[in-house]
C-alpha atoms as a PDB file:
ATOM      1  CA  UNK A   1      -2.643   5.240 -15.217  1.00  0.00           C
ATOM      2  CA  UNK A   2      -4.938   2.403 -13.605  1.00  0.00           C
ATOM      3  CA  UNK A   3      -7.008   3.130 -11.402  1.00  0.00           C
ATOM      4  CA  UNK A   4      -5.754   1.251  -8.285  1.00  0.00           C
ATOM      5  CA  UNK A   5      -2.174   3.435  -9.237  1.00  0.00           C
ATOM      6  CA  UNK A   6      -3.970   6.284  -8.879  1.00  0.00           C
ATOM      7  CA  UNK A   7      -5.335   5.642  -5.158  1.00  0.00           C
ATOM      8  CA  UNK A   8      -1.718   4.163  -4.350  1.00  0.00           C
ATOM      9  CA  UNK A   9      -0.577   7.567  -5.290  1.00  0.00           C
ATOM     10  CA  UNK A  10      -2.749   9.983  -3.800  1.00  0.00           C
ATOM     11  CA  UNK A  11      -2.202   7.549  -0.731  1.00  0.00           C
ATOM     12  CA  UNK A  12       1.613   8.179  -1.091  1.00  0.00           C
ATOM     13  CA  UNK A  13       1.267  11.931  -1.547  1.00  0.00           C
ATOM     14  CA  UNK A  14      -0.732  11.708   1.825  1.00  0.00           C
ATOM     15  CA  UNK A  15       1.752  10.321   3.752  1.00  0.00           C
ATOM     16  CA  UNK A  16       4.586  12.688   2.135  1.00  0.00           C
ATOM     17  CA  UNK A  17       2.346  15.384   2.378  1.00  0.00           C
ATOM     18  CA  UNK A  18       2.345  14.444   6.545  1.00  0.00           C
ATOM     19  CA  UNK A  19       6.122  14.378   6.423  1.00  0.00           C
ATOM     20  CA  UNK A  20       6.246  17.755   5.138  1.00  0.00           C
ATOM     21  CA  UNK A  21       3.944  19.170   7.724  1.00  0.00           C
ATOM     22  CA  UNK A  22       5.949  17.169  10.341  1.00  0.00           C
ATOM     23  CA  UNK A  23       9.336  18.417   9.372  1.00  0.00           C
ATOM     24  CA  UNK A  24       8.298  22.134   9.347  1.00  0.00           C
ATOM     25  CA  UNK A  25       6.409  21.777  13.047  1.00  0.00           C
ATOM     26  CA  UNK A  26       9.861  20.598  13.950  1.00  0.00           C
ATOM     27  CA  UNK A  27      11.528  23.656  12.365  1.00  0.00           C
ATOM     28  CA  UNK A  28       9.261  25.857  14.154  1.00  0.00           C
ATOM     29  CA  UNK A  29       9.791  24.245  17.440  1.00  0.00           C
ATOM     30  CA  UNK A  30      10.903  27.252  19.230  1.00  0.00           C
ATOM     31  CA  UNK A  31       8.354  29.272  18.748  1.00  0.00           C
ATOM     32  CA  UNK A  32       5.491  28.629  21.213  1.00  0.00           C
ATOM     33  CA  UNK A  33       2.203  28.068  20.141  1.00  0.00           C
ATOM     34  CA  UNK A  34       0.612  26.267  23.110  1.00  0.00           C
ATOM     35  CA  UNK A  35      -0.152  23.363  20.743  1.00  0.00           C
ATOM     36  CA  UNK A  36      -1.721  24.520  18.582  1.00  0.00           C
ATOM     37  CA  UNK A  37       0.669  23.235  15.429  1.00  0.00           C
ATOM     38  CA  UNK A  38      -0.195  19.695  16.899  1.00  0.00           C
ATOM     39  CA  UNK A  39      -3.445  19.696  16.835  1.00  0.00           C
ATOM     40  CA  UNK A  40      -3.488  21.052  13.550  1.00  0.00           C
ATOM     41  CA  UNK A  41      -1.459  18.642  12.683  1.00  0.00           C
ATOM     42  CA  UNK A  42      -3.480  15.558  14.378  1.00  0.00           C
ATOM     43  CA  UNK A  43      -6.849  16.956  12.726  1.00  0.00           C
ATOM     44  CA  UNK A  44      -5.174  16.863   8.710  1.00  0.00           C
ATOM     45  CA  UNK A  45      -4.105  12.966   9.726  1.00  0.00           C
ATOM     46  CA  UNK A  46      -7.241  12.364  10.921  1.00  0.00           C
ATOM     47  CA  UNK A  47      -8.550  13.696   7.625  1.00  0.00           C
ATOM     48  CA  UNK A  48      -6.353  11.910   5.997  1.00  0.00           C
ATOM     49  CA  UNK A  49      -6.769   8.489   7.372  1.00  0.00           C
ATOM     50  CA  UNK A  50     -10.774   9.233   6.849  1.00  0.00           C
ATOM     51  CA  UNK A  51      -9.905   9.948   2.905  1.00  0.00           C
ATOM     52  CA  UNK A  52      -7.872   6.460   2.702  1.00  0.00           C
ATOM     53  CA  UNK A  53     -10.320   4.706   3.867  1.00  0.00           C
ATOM     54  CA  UNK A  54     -12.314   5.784   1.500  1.00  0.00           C
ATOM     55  CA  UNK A  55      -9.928   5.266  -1.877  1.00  0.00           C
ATOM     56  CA  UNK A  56      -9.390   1.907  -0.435  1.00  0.00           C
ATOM     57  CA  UNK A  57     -13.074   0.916  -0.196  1.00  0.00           C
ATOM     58  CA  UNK A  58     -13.408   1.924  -3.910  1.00  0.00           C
ATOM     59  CA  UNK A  59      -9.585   0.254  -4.703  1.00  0.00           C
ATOM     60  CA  UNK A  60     -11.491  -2.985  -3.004  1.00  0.00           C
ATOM     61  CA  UNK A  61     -14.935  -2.748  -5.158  1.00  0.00           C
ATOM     62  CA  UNK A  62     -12.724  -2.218  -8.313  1.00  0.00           C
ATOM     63  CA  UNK A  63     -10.336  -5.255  -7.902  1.00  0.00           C
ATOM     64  CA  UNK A  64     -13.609  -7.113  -7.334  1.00  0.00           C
ATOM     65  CA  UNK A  65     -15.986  -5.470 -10.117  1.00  0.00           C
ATOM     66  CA  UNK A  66     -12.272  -6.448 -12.275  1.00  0.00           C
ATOM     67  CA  UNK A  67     -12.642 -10.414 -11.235  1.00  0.00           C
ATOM     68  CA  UNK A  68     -16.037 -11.264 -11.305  1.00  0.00           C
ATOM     69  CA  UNK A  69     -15.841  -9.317 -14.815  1.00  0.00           C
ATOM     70  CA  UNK A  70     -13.545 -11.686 -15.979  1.00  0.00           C
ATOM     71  CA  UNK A  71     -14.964 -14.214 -14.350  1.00  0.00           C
ATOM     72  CA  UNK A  72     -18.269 -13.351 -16.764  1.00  0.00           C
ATOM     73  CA  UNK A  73     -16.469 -13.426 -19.424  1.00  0.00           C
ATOM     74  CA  UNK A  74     -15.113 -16.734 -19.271  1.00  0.00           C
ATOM     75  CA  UNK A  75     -18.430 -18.129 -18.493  1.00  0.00           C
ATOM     76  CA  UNK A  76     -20.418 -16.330 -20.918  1.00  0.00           C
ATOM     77  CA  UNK A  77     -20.374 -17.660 -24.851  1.00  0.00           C
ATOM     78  CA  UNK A  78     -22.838 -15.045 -26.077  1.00  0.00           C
ATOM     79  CA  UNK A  79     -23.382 -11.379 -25.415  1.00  0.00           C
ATOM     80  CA  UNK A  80     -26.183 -11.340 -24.453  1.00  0.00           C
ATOM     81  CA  UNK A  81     -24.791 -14.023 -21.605  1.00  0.00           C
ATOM     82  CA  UNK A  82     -22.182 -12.358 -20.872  1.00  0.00           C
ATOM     83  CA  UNK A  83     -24.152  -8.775 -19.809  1.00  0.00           C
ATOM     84  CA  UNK A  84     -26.643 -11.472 -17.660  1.00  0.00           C
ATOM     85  CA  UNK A  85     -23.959 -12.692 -15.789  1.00  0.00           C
ATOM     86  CA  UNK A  86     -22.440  -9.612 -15.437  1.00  0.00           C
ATOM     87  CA  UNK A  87     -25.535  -7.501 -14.311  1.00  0.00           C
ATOM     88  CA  UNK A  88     -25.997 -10.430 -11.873  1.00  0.00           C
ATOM     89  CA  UNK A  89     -22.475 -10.231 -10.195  1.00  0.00           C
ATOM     90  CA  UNK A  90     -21.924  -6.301 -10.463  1.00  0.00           C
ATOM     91  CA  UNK A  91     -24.659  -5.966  -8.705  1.00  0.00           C
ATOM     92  CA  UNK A  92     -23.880  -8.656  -5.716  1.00  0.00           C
ATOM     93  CA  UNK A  93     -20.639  -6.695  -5.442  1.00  0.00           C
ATOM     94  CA  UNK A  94     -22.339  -3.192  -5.247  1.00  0.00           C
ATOM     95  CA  UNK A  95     -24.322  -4.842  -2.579  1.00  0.00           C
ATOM     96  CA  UNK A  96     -21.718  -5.833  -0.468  1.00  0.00           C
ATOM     97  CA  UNK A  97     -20.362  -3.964   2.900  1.00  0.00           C
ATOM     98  CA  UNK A  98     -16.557  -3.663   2.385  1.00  0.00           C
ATOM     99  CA  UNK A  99     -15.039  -3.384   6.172  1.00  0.00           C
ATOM    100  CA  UNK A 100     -11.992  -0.797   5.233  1.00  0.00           C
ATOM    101  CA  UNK A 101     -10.549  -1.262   9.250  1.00  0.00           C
ATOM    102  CA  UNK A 102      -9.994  -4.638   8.767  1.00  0.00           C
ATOM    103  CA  UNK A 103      -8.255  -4.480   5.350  1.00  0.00           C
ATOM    104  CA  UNK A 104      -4.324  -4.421   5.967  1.00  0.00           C
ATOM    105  CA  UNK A 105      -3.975  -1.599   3.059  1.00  0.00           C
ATOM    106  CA  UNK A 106      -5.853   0.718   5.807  1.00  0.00           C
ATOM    107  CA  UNK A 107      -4.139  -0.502   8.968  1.00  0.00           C
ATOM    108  CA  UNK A 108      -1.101  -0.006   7.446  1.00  0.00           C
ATOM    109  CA  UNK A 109      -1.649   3.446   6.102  1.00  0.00           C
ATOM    110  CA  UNK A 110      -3.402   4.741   9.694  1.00  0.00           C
ATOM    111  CA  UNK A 111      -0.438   3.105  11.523  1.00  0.00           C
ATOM    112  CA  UNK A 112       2.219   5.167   9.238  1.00  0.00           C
ATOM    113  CA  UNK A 113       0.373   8.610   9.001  1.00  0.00           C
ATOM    114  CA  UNK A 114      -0.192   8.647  13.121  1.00  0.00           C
ATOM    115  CA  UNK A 115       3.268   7.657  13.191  1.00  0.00           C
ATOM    116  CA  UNK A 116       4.661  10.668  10.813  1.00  0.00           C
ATOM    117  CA  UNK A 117       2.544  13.335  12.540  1.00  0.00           C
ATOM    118  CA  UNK A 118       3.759  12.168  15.943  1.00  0.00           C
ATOM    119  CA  UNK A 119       6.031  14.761  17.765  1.00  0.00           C
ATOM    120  CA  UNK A 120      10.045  14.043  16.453  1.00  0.00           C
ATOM    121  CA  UNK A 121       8.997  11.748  14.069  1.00  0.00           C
ATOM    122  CA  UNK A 122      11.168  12.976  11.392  1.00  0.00           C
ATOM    123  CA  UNK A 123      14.382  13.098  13.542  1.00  0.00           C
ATOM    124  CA  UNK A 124      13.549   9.347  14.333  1.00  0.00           C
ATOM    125  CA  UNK A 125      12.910   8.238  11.086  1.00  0.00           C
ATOM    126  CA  UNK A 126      16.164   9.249  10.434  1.00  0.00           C
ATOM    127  CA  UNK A 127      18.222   7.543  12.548  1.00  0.00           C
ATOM    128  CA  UNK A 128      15.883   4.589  12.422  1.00  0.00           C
ATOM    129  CA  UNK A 129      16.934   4.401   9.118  1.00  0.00           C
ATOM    130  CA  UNK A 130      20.479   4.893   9.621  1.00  0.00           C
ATOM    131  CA  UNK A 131      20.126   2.308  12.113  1.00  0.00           C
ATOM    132  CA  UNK A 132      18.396  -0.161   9.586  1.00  0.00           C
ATOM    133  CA  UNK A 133      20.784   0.381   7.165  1.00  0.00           C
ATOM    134  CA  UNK A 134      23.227  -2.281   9.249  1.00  0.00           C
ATOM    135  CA  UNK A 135      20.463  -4.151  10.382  1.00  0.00           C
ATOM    136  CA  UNK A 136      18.750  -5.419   6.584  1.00  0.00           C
ATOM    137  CA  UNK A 137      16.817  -8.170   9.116  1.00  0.00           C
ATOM    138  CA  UNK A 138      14.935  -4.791  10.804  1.00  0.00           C
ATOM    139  CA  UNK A 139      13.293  -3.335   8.021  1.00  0.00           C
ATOM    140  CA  UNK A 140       9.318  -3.044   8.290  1.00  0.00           C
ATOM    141  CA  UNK A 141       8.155  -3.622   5.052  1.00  0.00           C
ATOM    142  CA  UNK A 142       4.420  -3.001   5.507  1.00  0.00           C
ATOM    143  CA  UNK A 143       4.848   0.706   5.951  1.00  0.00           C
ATOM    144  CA  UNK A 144       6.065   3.665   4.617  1.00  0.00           C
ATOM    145  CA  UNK A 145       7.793   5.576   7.722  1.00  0.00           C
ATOM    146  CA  UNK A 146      11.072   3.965   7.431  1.00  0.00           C
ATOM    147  CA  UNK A 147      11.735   3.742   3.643  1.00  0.00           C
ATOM    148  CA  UNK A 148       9.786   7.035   2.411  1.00  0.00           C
ATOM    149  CA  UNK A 149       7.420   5.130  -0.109  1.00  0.00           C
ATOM    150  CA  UNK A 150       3.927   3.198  -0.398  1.00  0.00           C
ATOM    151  CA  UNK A 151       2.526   1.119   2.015  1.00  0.00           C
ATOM    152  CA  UNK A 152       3.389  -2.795   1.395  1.00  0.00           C
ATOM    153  CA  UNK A 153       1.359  -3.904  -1.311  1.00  0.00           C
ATOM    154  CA  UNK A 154       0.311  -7.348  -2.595  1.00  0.00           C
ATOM    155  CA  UNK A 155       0.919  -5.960  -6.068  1.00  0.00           C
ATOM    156  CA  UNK A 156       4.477  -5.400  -8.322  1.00  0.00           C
ATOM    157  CA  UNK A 157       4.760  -1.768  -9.093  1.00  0.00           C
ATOM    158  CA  UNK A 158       5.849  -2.549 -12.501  1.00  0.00           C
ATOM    159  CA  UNK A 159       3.450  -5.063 -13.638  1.00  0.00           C
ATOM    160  CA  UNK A 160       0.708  -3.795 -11.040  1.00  0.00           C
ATOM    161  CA  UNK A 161      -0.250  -7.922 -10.495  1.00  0.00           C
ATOM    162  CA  UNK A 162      -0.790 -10.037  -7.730  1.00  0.00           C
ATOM    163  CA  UNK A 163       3.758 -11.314  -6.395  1.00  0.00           C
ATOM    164  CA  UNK A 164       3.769 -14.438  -6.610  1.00  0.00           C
ATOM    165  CA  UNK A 165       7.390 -14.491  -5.779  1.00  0.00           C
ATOM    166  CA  UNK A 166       8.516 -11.876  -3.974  1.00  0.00           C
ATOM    167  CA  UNK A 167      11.862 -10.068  -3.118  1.00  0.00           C
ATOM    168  CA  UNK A 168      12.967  -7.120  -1.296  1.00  0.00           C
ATOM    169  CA  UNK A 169      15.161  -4.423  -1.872  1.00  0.00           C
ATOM    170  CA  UNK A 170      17.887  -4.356   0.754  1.00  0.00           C
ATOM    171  CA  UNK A 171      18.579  -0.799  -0.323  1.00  0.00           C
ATOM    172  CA  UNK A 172      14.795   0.443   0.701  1.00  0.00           C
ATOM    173  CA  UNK A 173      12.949  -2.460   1.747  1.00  0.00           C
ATOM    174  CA  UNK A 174      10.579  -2.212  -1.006  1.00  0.00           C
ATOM    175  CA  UNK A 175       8.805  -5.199  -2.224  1.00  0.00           C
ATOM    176  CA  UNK A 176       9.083  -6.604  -6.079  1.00  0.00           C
ATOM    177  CA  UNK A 177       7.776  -9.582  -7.974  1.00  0.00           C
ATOM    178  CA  UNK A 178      11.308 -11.568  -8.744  1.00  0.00           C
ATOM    179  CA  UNK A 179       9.692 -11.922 -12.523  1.00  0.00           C
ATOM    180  CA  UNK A 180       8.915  -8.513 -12.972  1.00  0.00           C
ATOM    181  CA  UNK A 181      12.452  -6.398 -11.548  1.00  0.00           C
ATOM    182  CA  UNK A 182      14.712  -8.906 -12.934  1.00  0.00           C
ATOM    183  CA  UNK A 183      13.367  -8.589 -16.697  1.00  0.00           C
ATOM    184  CA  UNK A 184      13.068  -5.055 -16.147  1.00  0.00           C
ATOM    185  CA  UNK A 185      16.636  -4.502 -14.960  1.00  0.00           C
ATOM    186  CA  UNK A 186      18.077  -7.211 -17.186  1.00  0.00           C
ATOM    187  CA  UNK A 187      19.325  -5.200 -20.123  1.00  0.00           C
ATOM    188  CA  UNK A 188      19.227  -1.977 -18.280  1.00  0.00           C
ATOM    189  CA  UNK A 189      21.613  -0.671 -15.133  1.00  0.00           C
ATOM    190  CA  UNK A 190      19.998   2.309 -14.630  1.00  0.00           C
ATOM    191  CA  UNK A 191      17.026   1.239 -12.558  1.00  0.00           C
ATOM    192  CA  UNK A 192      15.656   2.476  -9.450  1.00  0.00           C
ATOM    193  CA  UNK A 193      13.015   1.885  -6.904  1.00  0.00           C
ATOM    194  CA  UNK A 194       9.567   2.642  -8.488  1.00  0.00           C
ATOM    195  CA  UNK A 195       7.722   2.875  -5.553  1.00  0.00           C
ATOM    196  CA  UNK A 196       6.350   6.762  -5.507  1.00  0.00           C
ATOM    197  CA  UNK A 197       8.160   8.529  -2.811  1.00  0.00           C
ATOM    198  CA  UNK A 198      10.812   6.038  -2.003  1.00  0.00           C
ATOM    199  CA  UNK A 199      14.040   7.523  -1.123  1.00  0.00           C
ATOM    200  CA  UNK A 200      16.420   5.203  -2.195  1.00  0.00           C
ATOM    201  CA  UNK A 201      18.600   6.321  -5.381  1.00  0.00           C
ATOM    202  CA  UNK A 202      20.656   3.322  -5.678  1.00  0.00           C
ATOM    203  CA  UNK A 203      20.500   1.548  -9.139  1.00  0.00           C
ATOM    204  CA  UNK A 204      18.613  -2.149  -8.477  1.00  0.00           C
ATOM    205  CA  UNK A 205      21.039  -5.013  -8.584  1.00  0.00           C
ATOM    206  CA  UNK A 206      20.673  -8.789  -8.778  1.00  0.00           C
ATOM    207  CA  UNK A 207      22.507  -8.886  -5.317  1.00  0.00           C
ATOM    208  CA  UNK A 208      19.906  -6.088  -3.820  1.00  0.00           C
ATOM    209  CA  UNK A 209      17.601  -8.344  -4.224  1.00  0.00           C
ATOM    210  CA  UNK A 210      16.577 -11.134  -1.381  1.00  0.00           C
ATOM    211  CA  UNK A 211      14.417 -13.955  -0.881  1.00  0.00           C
ATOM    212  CA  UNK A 212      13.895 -14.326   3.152  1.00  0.00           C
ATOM    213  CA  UNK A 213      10.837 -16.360   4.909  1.00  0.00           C
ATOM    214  CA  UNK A 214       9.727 -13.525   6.779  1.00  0.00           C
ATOM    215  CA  UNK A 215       8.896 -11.727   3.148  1.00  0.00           C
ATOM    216  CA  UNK A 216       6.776 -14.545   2.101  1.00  0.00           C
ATOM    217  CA  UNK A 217       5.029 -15.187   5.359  1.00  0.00           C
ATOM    218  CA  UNK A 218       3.701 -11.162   5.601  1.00  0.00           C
ATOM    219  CA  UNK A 219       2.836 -11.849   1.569  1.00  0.00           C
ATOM    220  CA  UNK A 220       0.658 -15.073   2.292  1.00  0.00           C
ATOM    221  CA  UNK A 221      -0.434 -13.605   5.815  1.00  0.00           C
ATOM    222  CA  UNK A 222      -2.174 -10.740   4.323  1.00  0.00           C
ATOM    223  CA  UNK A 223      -3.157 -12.726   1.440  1.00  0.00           C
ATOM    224  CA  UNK A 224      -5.474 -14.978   3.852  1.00  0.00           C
ATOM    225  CA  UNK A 225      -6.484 -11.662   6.044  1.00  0.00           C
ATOM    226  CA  UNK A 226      -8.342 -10.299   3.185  1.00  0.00           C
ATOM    227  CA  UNK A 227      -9.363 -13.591   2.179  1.00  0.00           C
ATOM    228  CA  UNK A 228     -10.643 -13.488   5.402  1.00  0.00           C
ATOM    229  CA  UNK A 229     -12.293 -10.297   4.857  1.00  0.00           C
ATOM    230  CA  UNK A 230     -13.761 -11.131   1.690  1.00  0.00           C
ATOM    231  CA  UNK A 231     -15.631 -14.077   3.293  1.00  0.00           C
ATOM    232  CA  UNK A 232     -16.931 -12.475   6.485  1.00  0.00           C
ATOM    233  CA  UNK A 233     -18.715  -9.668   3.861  1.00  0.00           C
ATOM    234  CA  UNK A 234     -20.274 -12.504   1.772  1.00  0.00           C
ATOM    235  CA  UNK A 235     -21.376 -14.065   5.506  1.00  0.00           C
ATOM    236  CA  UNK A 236     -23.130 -10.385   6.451  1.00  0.00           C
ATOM    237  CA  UNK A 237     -24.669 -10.144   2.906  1.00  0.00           C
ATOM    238  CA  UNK A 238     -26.180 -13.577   3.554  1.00  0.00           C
ATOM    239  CA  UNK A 239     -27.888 -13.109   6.500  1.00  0.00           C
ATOM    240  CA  UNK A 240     -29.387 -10.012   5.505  1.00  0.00           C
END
């Protein structure tokens, strides 16, 4: 598995791992314990949230330490050029302050682990997704409270690159690359979701699958926030 699946999937198993804890504080309900199932419950989140954001700061270096490398190699027409170039932009990335709270990865993940410790949230995930199932147009597709798997990600979960045409899965809300879902379900109706955790068990279809603006916009919008992010660490590395 590559590494950026891994941290996706301890990241998933975090947030199930919330619902679970949710789900039997609910069940126990009755009993009282002045609280004290709450705040054990807050404190794990926090820990949590304090774990993602450190996967994600490693999940950014990676992705980074991954283009520049390439970025070597196609510059380089030696060996000896290559590990030059290389040693010079491995290090400028180990040298540069990754802001985690302003990456949407973590804002999304904080947002939906709060969310699934909060008092009743598993009764009202429920019907909020009972609800959503008439309403395909209400779906939040950054999180993972309403459809049970990852947070959005820029990335297909089959070919773990960059969408460049996205589509969502009425059925869950889960994002695809168009490219990607329709070559893998092609020649093969037994399909599902593979985003870890999701709890849809409906086989993709062709007509599950939907191009809307709103998609494309959160796609490009996050695209240019970590853009964003990327250039305001290069602009703190500079003046130091």
């Amino acid at each position: 598995m590559e590494f950026n699946q891994h941290v996706d999937a301890v990241m998933s198993t975090f947030v199930d791992n919330t619902k679970f804890f949710r789900e039997m504080a609910d069940a126990m309900s009755e009993f009282s314990d002045d609280g004290e199932i709450q705040k054990l419950l807050d404190a794990s989140a926090q820990q949590r949230v304090e774990h993602a954001e450190n996967l994600i700061r490693l999940k950014s270096k990676h992705q980074s330490l991954s283009q520049e490398m390439q970025k070597a190699q196609g510059e380089s027409a030696t060996i000896e050029e290559f590990e030059r170039i290389w040693q010079e932009r491995s290090e400028a990335v180990e040298r540069k302050r990754i802001n985690v709270k302003n990456i949407a990865d973590f804002k999304n993940f904080k947002r939906t682990v709060e969310s699934a410790a909060a008092p009743g949230s598993a009764q009202n995930g429920q019907a909020n997704g009972a609800a959503r199932a008439d309403d395909d147009d209400d779906l939040i597709i950054e999180g993972v409270e309403d459809t049970g798997g990852e947070i959005f990600s820029l990335y297909d979960p089959w070919s773990k690159a960059l969408m460049k045409n996205p589509v969502r899965n009425r059925m869950c809300g889960h994002i695809y690359d168009r490219d990607s879902v329709m070559l893998i379900i092609k020649d093969n109706i037994g399909i599902r979701c593979p985003v870890l955790g999701c709890a849809n068990k409906t086989y993709i279809q062709p007509a599950h699958l939907v191009e809307d603006a709103n998609v494309r916009r959160k796609v490009r919008q996050q695209m240019a926030e970590e853009a964003e992010t990327e250039e305001g660490s290069s602009e703190e590395e500079d003046e130091d």
